[in-house]
Each structure stands twice: as C-alpha cells, then as structure tokens.
Protein backbone atom coordinates (compact mmCIF):
# COMPACT_ATOMS: atom_id res chain seq x y z
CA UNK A 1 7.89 24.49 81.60
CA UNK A 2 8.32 27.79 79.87
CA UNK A 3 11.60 26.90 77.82
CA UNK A 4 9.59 23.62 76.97
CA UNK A 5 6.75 25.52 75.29
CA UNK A 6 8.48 27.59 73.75
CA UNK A 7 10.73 25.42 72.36
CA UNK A 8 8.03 23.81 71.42
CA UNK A 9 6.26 26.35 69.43
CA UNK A 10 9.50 27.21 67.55
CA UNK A 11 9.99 23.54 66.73
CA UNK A 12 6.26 23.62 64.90
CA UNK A 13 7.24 27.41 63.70
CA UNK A 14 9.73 25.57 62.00
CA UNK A 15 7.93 22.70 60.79
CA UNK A 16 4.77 24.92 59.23
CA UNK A 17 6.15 26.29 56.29
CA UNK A 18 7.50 22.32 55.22
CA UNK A 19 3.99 21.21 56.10
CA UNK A 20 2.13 23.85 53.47
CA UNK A 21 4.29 23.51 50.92
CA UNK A 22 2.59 21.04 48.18
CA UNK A 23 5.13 19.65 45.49
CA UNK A 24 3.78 20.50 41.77
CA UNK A 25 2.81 17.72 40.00
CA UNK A 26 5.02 16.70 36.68
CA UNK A 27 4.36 13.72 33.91
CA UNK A 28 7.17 12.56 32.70
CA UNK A 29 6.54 11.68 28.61
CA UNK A 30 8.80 9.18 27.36
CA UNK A 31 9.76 9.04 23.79
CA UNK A 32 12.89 6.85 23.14
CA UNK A 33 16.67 8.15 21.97
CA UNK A 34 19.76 7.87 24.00
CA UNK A 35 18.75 8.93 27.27
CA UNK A 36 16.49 5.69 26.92
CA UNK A 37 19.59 3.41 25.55
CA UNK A 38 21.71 0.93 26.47
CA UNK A 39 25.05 0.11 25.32
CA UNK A 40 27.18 -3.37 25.82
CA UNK A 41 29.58 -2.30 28.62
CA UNK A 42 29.81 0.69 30.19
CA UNK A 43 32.61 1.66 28.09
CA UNK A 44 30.24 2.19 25.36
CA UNK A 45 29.49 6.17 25.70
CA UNK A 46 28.98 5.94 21.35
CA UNK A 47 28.25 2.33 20.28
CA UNK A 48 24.85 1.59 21.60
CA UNK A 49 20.97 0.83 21.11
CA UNK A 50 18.90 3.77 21.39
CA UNK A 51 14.90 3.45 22.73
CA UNK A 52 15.37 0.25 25.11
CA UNK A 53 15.02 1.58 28.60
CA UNK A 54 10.94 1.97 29.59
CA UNK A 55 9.65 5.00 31.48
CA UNK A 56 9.45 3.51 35.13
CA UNK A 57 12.75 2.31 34.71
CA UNK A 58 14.27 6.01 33.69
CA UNK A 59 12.43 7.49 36.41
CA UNK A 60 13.77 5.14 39.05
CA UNK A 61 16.82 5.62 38.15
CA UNK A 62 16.74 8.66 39.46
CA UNK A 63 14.60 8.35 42.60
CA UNK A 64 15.48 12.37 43.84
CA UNK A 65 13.47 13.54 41.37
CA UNK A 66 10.34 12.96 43.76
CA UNK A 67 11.98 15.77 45.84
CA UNK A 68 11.64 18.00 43.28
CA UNK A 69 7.57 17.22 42.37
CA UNK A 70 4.93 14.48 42.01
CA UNK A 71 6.77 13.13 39.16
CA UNK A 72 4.70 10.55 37.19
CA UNK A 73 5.65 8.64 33.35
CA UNK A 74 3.71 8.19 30.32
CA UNK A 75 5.67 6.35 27.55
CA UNK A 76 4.32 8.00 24.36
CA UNK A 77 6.43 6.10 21.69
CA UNK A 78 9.74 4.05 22.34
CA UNK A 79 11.72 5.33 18.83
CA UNK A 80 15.76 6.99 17.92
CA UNK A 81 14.40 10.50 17.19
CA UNK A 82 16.41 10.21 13.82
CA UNK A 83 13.18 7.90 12.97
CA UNK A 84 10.08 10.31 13.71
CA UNK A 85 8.37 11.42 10.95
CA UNK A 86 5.48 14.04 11.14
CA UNK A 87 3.18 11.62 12.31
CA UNK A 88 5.13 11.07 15.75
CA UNK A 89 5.59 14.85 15.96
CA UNK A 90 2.13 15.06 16.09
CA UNK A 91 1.49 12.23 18.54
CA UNK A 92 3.75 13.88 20.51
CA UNK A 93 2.09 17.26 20.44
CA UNK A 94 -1.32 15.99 21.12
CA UNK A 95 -0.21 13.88 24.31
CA UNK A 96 1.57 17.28 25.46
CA UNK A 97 -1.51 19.10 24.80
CA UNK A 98 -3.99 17.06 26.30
CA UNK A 99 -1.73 16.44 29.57
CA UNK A 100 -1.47 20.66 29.93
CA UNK A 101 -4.93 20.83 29.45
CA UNK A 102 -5.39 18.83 32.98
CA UNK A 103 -5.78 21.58 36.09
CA UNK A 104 -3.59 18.59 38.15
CA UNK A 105 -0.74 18.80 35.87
CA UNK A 106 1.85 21.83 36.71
CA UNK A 107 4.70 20.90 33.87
CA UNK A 108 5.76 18.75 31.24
CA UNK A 109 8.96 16.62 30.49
CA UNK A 110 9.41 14.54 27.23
CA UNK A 111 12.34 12.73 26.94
CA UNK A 112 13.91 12.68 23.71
CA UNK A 113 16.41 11.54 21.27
CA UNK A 114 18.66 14.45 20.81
CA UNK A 115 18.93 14.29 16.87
CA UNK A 116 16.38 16.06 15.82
CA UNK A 117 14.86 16.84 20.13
CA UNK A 118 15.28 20.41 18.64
CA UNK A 119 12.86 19.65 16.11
CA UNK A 120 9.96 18.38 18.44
CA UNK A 121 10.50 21.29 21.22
CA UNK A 122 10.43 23.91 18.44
CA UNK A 123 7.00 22.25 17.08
CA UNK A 124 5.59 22.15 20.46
CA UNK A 125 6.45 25.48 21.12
CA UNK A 126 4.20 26.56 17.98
CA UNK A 127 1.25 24.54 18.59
CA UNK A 128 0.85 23.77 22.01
CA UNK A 129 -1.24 26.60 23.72
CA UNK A 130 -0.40 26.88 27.79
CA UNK A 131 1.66 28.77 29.75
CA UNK A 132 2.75 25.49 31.88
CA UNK A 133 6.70 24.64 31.41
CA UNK A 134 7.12 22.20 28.87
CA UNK A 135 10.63 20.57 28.96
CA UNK A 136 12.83 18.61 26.20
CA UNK A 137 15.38 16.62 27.47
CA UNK A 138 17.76 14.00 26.26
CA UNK A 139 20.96 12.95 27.01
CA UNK A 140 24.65 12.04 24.75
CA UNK A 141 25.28 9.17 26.80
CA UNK A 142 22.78 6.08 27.27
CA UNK A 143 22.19 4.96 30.90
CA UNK A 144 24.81 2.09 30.58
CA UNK A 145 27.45 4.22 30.33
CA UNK A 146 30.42 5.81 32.53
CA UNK A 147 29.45 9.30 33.29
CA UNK A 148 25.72 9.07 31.93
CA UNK A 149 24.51 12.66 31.87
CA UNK A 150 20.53 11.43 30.96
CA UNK A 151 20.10 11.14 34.74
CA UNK A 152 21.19 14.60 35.84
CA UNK A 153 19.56 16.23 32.69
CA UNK A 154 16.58 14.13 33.86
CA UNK A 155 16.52 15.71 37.30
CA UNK A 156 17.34 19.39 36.23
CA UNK A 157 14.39 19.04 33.69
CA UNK A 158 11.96 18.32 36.36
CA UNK A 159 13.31 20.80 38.67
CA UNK A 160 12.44 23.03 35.35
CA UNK A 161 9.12 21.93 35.08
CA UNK A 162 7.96 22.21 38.42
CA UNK A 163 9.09 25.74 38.74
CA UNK A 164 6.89 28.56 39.70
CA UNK A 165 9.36 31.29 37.58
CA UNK A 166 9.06 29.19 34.82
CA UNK A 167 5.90 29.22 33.97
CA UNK A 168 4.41 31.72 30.37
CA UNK A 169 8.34 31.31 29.38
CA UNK A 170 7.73 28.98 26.43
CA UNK A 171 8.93 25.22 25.88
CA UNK A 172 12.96 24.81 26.55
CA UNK A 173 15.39 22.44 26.07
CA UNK A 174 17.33 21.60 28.71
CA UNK A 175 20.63 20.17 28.09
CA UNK A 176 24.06 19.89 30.53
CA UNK A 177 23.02 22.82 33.24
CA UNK A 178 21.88 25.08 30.34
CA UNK A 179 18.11 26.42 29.79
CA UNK A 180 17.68 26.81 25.84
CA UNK A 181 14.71 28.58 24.07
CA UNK A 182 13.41 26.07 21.69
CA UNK A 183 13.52 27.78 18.43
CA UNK A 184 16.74 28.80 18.21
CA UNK A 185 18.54 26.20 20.18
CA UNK A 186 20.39 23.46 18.13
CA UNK A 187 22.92 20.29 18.33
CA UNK A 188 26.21 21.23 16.98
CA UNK A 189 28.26 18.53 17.91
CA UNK A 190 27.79 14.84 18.43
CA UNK A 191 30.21 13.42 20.85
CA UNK A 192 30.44 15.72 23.67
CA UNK A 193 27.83 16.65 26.44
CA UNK A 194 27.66 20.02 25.82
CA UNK A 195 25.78 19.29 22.07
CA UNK A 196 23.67 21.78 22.25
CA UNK A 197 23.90 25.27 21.73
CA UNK A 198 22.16 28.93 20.76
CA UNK A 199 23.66 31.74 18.35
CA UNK A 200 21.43 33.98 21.11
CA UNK A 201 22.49 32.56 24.47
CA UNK A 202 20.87 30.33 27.28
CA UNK A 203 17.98 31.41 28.46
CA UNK A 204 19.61 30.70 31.88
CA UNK A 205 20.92 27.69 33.79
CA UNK A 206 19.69 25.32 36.34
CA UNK A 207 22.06 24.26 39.26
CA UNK A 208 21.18 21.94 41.97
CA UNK A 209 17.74 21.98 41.04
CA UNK A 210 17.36 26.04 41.14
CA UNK A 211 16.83 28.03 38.19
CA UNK A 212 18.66 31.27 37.15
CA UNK A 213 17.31 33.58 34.23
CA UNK A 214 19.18 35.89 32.02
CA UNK A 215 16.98 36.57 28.77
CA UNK A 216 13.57 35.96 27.81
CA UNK A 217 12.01 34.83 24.24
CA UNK A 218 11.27 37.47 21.56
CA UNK A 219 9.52 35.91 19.40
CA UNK A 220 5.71 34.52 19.36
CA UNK A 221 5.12 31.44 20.98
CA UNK A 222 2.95 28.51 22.79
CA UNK A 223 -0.10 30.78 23.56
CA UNK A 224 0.44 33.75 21.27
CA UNK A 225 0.93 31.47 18.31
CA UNK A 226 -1.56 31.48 15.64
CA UNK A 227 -1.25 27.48 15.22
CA UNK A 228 -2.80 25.31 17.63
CA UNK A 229 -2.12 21.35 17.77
CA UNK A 230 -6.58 21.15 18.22
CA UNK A 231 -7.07 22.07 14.19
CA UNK A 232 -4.88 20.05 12.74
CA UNK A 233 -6.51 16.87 11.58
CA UNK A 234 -5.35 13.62 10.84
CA UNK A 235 -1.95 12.51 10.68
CA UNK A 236 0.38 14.51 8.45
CA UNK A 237 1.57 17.95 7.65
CA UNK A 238 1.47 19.50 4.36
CA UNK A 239 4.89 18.13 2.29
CA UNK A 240 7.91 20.49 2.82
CA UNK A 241 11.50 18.99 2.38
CA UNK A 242 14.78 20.52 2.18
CA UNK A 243 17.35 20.68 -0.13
CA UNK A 244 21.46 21.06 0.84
CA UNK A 245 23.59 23.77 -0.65
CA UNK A 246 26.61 22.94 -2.08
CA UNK A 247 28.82 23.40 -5.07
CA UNK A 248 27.60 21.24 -8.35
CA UNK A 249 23.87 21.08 -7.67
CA UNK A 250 21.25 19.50 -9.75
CA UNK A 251 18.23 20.58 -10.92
CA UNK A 252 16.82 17.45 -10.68
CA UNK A 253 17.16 17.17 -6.97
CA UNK A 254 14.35 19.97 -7.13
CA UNK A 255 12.14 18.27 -9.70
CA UNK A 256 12.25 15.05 -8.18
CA UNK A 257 10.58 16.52 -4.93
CA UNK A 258 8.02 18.31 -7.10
CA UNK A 259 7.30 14.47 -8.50
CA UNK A 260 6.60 13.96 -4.82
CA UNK A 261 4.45 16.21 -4.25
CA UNK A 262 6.18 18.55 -1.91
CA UNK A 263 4.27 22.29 -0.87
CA UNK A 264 7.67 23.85 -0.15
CA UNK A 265 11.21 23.50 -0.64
CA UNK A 266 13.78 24.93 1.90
CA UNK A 267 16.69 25.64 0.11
CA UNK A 268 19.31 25.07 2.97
CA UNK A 269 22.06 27.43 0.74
CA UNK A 270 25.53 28.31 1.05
CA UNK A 271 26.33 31.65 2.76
CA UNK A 272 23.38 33.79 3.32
CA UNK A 273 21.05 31.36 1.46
CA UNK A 274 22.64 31.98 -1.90
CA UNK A 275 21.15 29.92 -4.85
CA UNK A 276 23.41 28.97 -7.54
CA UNK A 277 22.68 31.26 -10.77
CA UNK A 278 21.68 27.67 -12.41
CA UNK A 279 19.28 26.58 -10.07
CA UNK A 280 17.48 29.89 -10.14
CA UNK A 281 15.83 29.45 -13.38
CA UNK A 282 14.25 25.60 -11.95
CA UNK A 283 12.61 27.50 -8.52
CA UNK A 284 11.22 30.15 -10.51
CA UNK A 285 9.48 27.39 -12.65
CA UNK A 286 8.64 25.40 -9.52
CA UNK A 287 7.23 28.66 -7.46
CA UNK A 288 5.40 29.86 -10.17
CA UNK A 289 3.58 26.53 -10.20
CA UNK A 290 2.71 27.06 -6.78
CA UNK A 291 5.59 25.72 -4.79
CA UNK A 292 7.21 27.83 -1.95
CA UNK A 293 10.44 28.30 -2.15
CA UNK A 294 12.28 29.41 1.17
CA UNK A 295 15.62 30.13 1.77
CA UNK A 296 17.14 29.36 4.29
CA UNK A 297 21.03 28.67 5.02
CA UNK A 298 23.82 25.65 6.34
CA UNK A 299 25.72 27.79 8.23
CA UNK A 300 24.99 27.43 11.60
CA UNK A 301 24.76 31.52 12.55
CA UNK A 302 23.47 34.77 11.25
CA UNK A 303 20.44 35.11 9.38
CA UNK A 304 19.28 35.52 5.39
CA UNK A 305 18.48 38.81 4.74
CA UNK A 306 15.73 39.06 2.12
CA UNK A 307 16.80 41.14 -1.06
CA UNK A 308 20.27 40.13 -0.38
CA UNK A 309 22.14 37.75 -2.89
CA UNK A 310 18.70 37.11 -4.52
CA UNK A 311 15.67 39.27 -5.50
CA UNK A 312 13.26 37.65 -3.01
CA UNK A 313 10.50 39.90 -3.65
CA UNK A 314 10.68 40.00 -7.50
CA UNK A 315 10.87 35.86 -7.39
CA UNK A 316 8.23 35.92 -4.82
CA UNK A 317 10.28 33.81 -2.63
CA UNK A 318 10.85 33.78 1.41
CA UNK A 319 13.46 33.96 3.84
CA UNK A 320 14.11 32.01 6.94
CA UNK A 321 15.49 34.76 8.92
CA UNK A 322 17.64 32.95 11.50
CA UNK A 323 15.69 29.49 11.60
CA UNK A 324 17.78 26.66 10.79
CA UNK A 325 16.49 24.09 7.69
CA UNK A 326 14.87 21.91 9.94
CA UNK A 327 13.33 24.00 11.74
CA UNK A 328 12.57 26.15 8.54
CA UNK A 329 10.79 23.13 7.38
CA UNK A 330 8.34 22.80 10.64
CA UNK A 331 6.98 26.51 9.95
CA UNK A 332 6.42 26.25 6.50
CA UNK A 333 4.42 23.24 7.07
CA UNK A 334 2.34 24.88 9.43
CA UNK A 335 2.02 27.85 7.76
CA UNK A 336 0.68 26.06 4.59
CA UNK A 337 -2.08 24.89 6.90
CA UNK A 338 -3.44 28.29 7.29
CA UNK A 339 -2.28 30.36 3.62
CA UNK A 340 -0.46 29.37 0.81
CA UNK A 341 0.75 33.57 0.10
CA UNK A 342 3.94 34.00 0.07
CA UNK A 343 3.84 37.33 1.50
CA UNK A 344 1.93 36.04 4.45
CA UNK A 345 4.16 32.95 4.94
CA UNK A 346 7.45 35.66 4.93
CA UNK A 347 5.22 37.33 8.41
CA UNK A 348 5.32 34.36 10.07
CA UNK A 349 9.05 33.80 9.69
CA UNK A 350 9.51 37.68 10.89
CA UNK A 351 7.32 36.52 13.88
CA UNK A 352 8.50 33.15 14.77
C-alpha cells in the first residue's frame, strides 16, 4: 500500500508542472507572398502564384504549431509583397498594433512575401509600441512544392513568438533557423532558402522550437521610438522615392520625381553614396527648394560616412548610415511626419 502511494504521489509530482503550464496565446496575421502560394506541380519551387493559400489553410498545414501556443489566424490582406504600397504597410501596422494592444495576446506572426518582408518588419519595428515579439516570416518555396520551407519557418516563428526570452527584443525576421533584427536584415539572393541575411549577424537561431541568443539590437526601436503607428492619419506617408546609382545618370530622373511631388529622394549611389559631379548641381537645386536629399548606397555592406565623397553638411544633405534604400526610404517618410530639418532628420538615421 505504501509503494502504491507513493508511486502515486510521484506520478502527480510528475504531472503538476504539465498541468500549470498555460501555452501563450499567438495570432497568426496573414498577408499573402510565397509562403501563401501555389505552384502547378510540385516541381515548381520558382514558377508559381503567390497569395492563394488562406490563413486556416497555412495554419493547418502545420497542425504542431498548437504545441507551441494558442495559435489563432487573421488574414489581413491576400497580396505578392512586391505589390504593397504604403497604404498596406500601414494596414498592416495598425492590425499589429491593435492585436498587441490586447492583454490576451502574448506575440505576433505576419506572414509575408519575402520581397520587400524586410520592408514591413523594419516599419513595424518603428511604429509599433510593445515589448510583445512580433515575428516576420515568409518562405522561398510555396506550399506546393518539394522541400517547402514556409511550414518549418511557420513553426519556428511561433515558437519565436510565444517565447518568454523574447519578449522587449524588437520585431525579427525569422528566416531558415536564423533570428534577424529587422532593420538591418535583408534578402540577398532569390533562389535559395537561405535569402536572407545581416552585415551584423543573427540575432540568434531557433532549433526545434528553442531559441538561442547571441547579440541584442543597438539601435532605438518598437517602444523607444519616437514614431508611433496611433498619429499617423489617413492612408499614406509623406512621398519619398529612390533613385539607383549607376554610371550615365540623368538629371531628369530627379526632376521628374520633383514633378511628382516627392518630400525626399534617396539617392541609392555607387560606393559610399557617391553622387556623380553632374548630378550634384540638380540636388542642390532640388534641396534648396525644400527636398531632402539622402544618401544612401547599392552596395549591400558598410555604411556612408557623412563628409566623405560629398560635403554633406555644406549641401545640407543626409546620410543613411548603414540602412539600405528601401529601408532608407521608410525613415525618411516617417521622419517628414514629425520635422522637415535636415539636421534633425540626419539624428534619426544616427539613432535608427
């Protein structure tokens, strides 16, 4: 009778901690791309439809992902992420937003198209205020095909969300095992699985659903940002577009986006940001009638140092430090929400 009971109580022993634990809750916020695709055959890892596969249908796919958390789907806009404009950015942010805002929600996933899912993350990462994990996942291979990697990037980025050490971290992207920051974290190739990449590192990895850290974020972010998704109105950003460096440019490239009214112009140069001597002359004209000019730079790493190649402060013009065009473009649009100083725009690309 003794071995019984106490056999007994070891068995419940055992049982107790299982019985307390509760599972964080996770919404799942569909957007479209690839990891929502479908191709003809399953041969079809390249040729395919993006934005075809609905929410439920992506999350039963992967049915082990309601080990992980109370996983449920929202399907914010079905859409190939080479399609979103600034209006869908913001749709995105303010469905983000108002789901972190809910006490019952622990984390965030939005699944993405990975052409410009580095784009969105970094956004959210500026305007969305919380210190909940907010995910951005995609995948390079629709569902249909051999070797699919949405549904294992699917069920690492909910392990993400739901994790305790993630939280105050910032918004990631998580991408074939690896954690990525989301402002310096971009796609560098468009054929393999391992697309995406950081000059800086992984944050970490995440392997069978556990997470392991190596560096944190350095730069201002989610709730020490000075943008917040709640005062921007309606839905568009102030006009910033970007212009490609190359050899024989044209003035008129620039003029043509003053015509359309543009704020700012990211000058994506050669090098570290160099402008062609001949250009100069036509961003002078178009800063001193009020346009920002920011440089910024195609090559993939490094950073533009400001006084170097051109006189940014006599010009009055800005530097991207190591932000990428695209991403380049994001800031600048938010920071023409709140000054239109150059001086002050150039602090917020020191701090972001």
């Amino acid at each position: 009778m003794k071995k019984t009971v106490t056999a007994l109580a070891l068995s419940i022993g055992m049982l107790l901690p299982f019985a307390s634990y509760a599972k964080n809750n996770v919404v799942v916020v569909a957007t479209g791309g690839t990891i929502a695709g479908a191709g003809a055959s399953s041969t079809n890892s390249a040729t395919y439809t993006a934005a075809k596969v609905p929410v439920d249908a992506l999350l039963n796919a992967v049915p082990q992902i309601q080990n992980l958390a109370n996983v449920t789907g929202v399907q914010a806009l079905q859409i190939a992420s080479e399609s979103i404009t600034d209006k869908e950015l913001l749709t995105i942010a303010r469905k983000v937003n108002e789901l972190v805002k809910r006490p019952d929600v622990n984390g965030v996933v939005i699944t993405h198209g990975t052409d410009t899912l580095e784009e969105t993350a970094f956004f959210l990462s500026l305007v969305v205020h919380t210190d909940k994990p907010i995910v951005v996942v995609g995948s390079m291979r629709p569902p249909s095909a051999l070797s699919a990697d949405g549904p294992l990037n699917l069920y690492s980025a909910v392990a993400l969300a739901a994790a305790d050490d993630a939280k105050g971290k910032g918004v990631f992207v998580l991408m074939n095992d690896d954690i990525f920051a989301a402002r310096d974290v971009t796609k560098t190739i468009n054929i393999h699985t391992d697309a995406f990449q950081s000059q800086w590192g992984a944050l970490g990895s995440l392997v069978e659903g556990k997470t392991y850290w190596f560096r944190n974020i350095a730069k201002r972010h989610n709730n020490s940002s000075e943008f917040n998704i709640d005062d921007i109105k309606g839905d568009a950003l102030p006009l910033v577009q970007i212009v490609y460096g190359s050899t024989n440019m044209l003035p008129e490239s620039y003029l043509a986006l003053q015509k359309a009214g543009v704020k700012a112009i990211i000058n994506a140069g050669t090098g570290n940001g160099s402008v062609a001597n001949y250009i100069v002359p036509t961003l002078n004209q178009l800063q001193q009638q009020g346009i920002q000019i920011i440089r910024s730079s195609r090559v993939p790493q490094g950073f533009v140092l400001r006084n170097a190649e051109q006189p940014d402060d006599k010009y009055g013009w800005v530097v991207a430090h190591d932000l990428n065009p695209q991403k380049a473009r994001l800031l600048a649009a938010l920071a023409l929400t709140k000054t239109k100083d150059a001086k002050e725009i150039q602090r917020m690309f020191w701090e972001y």
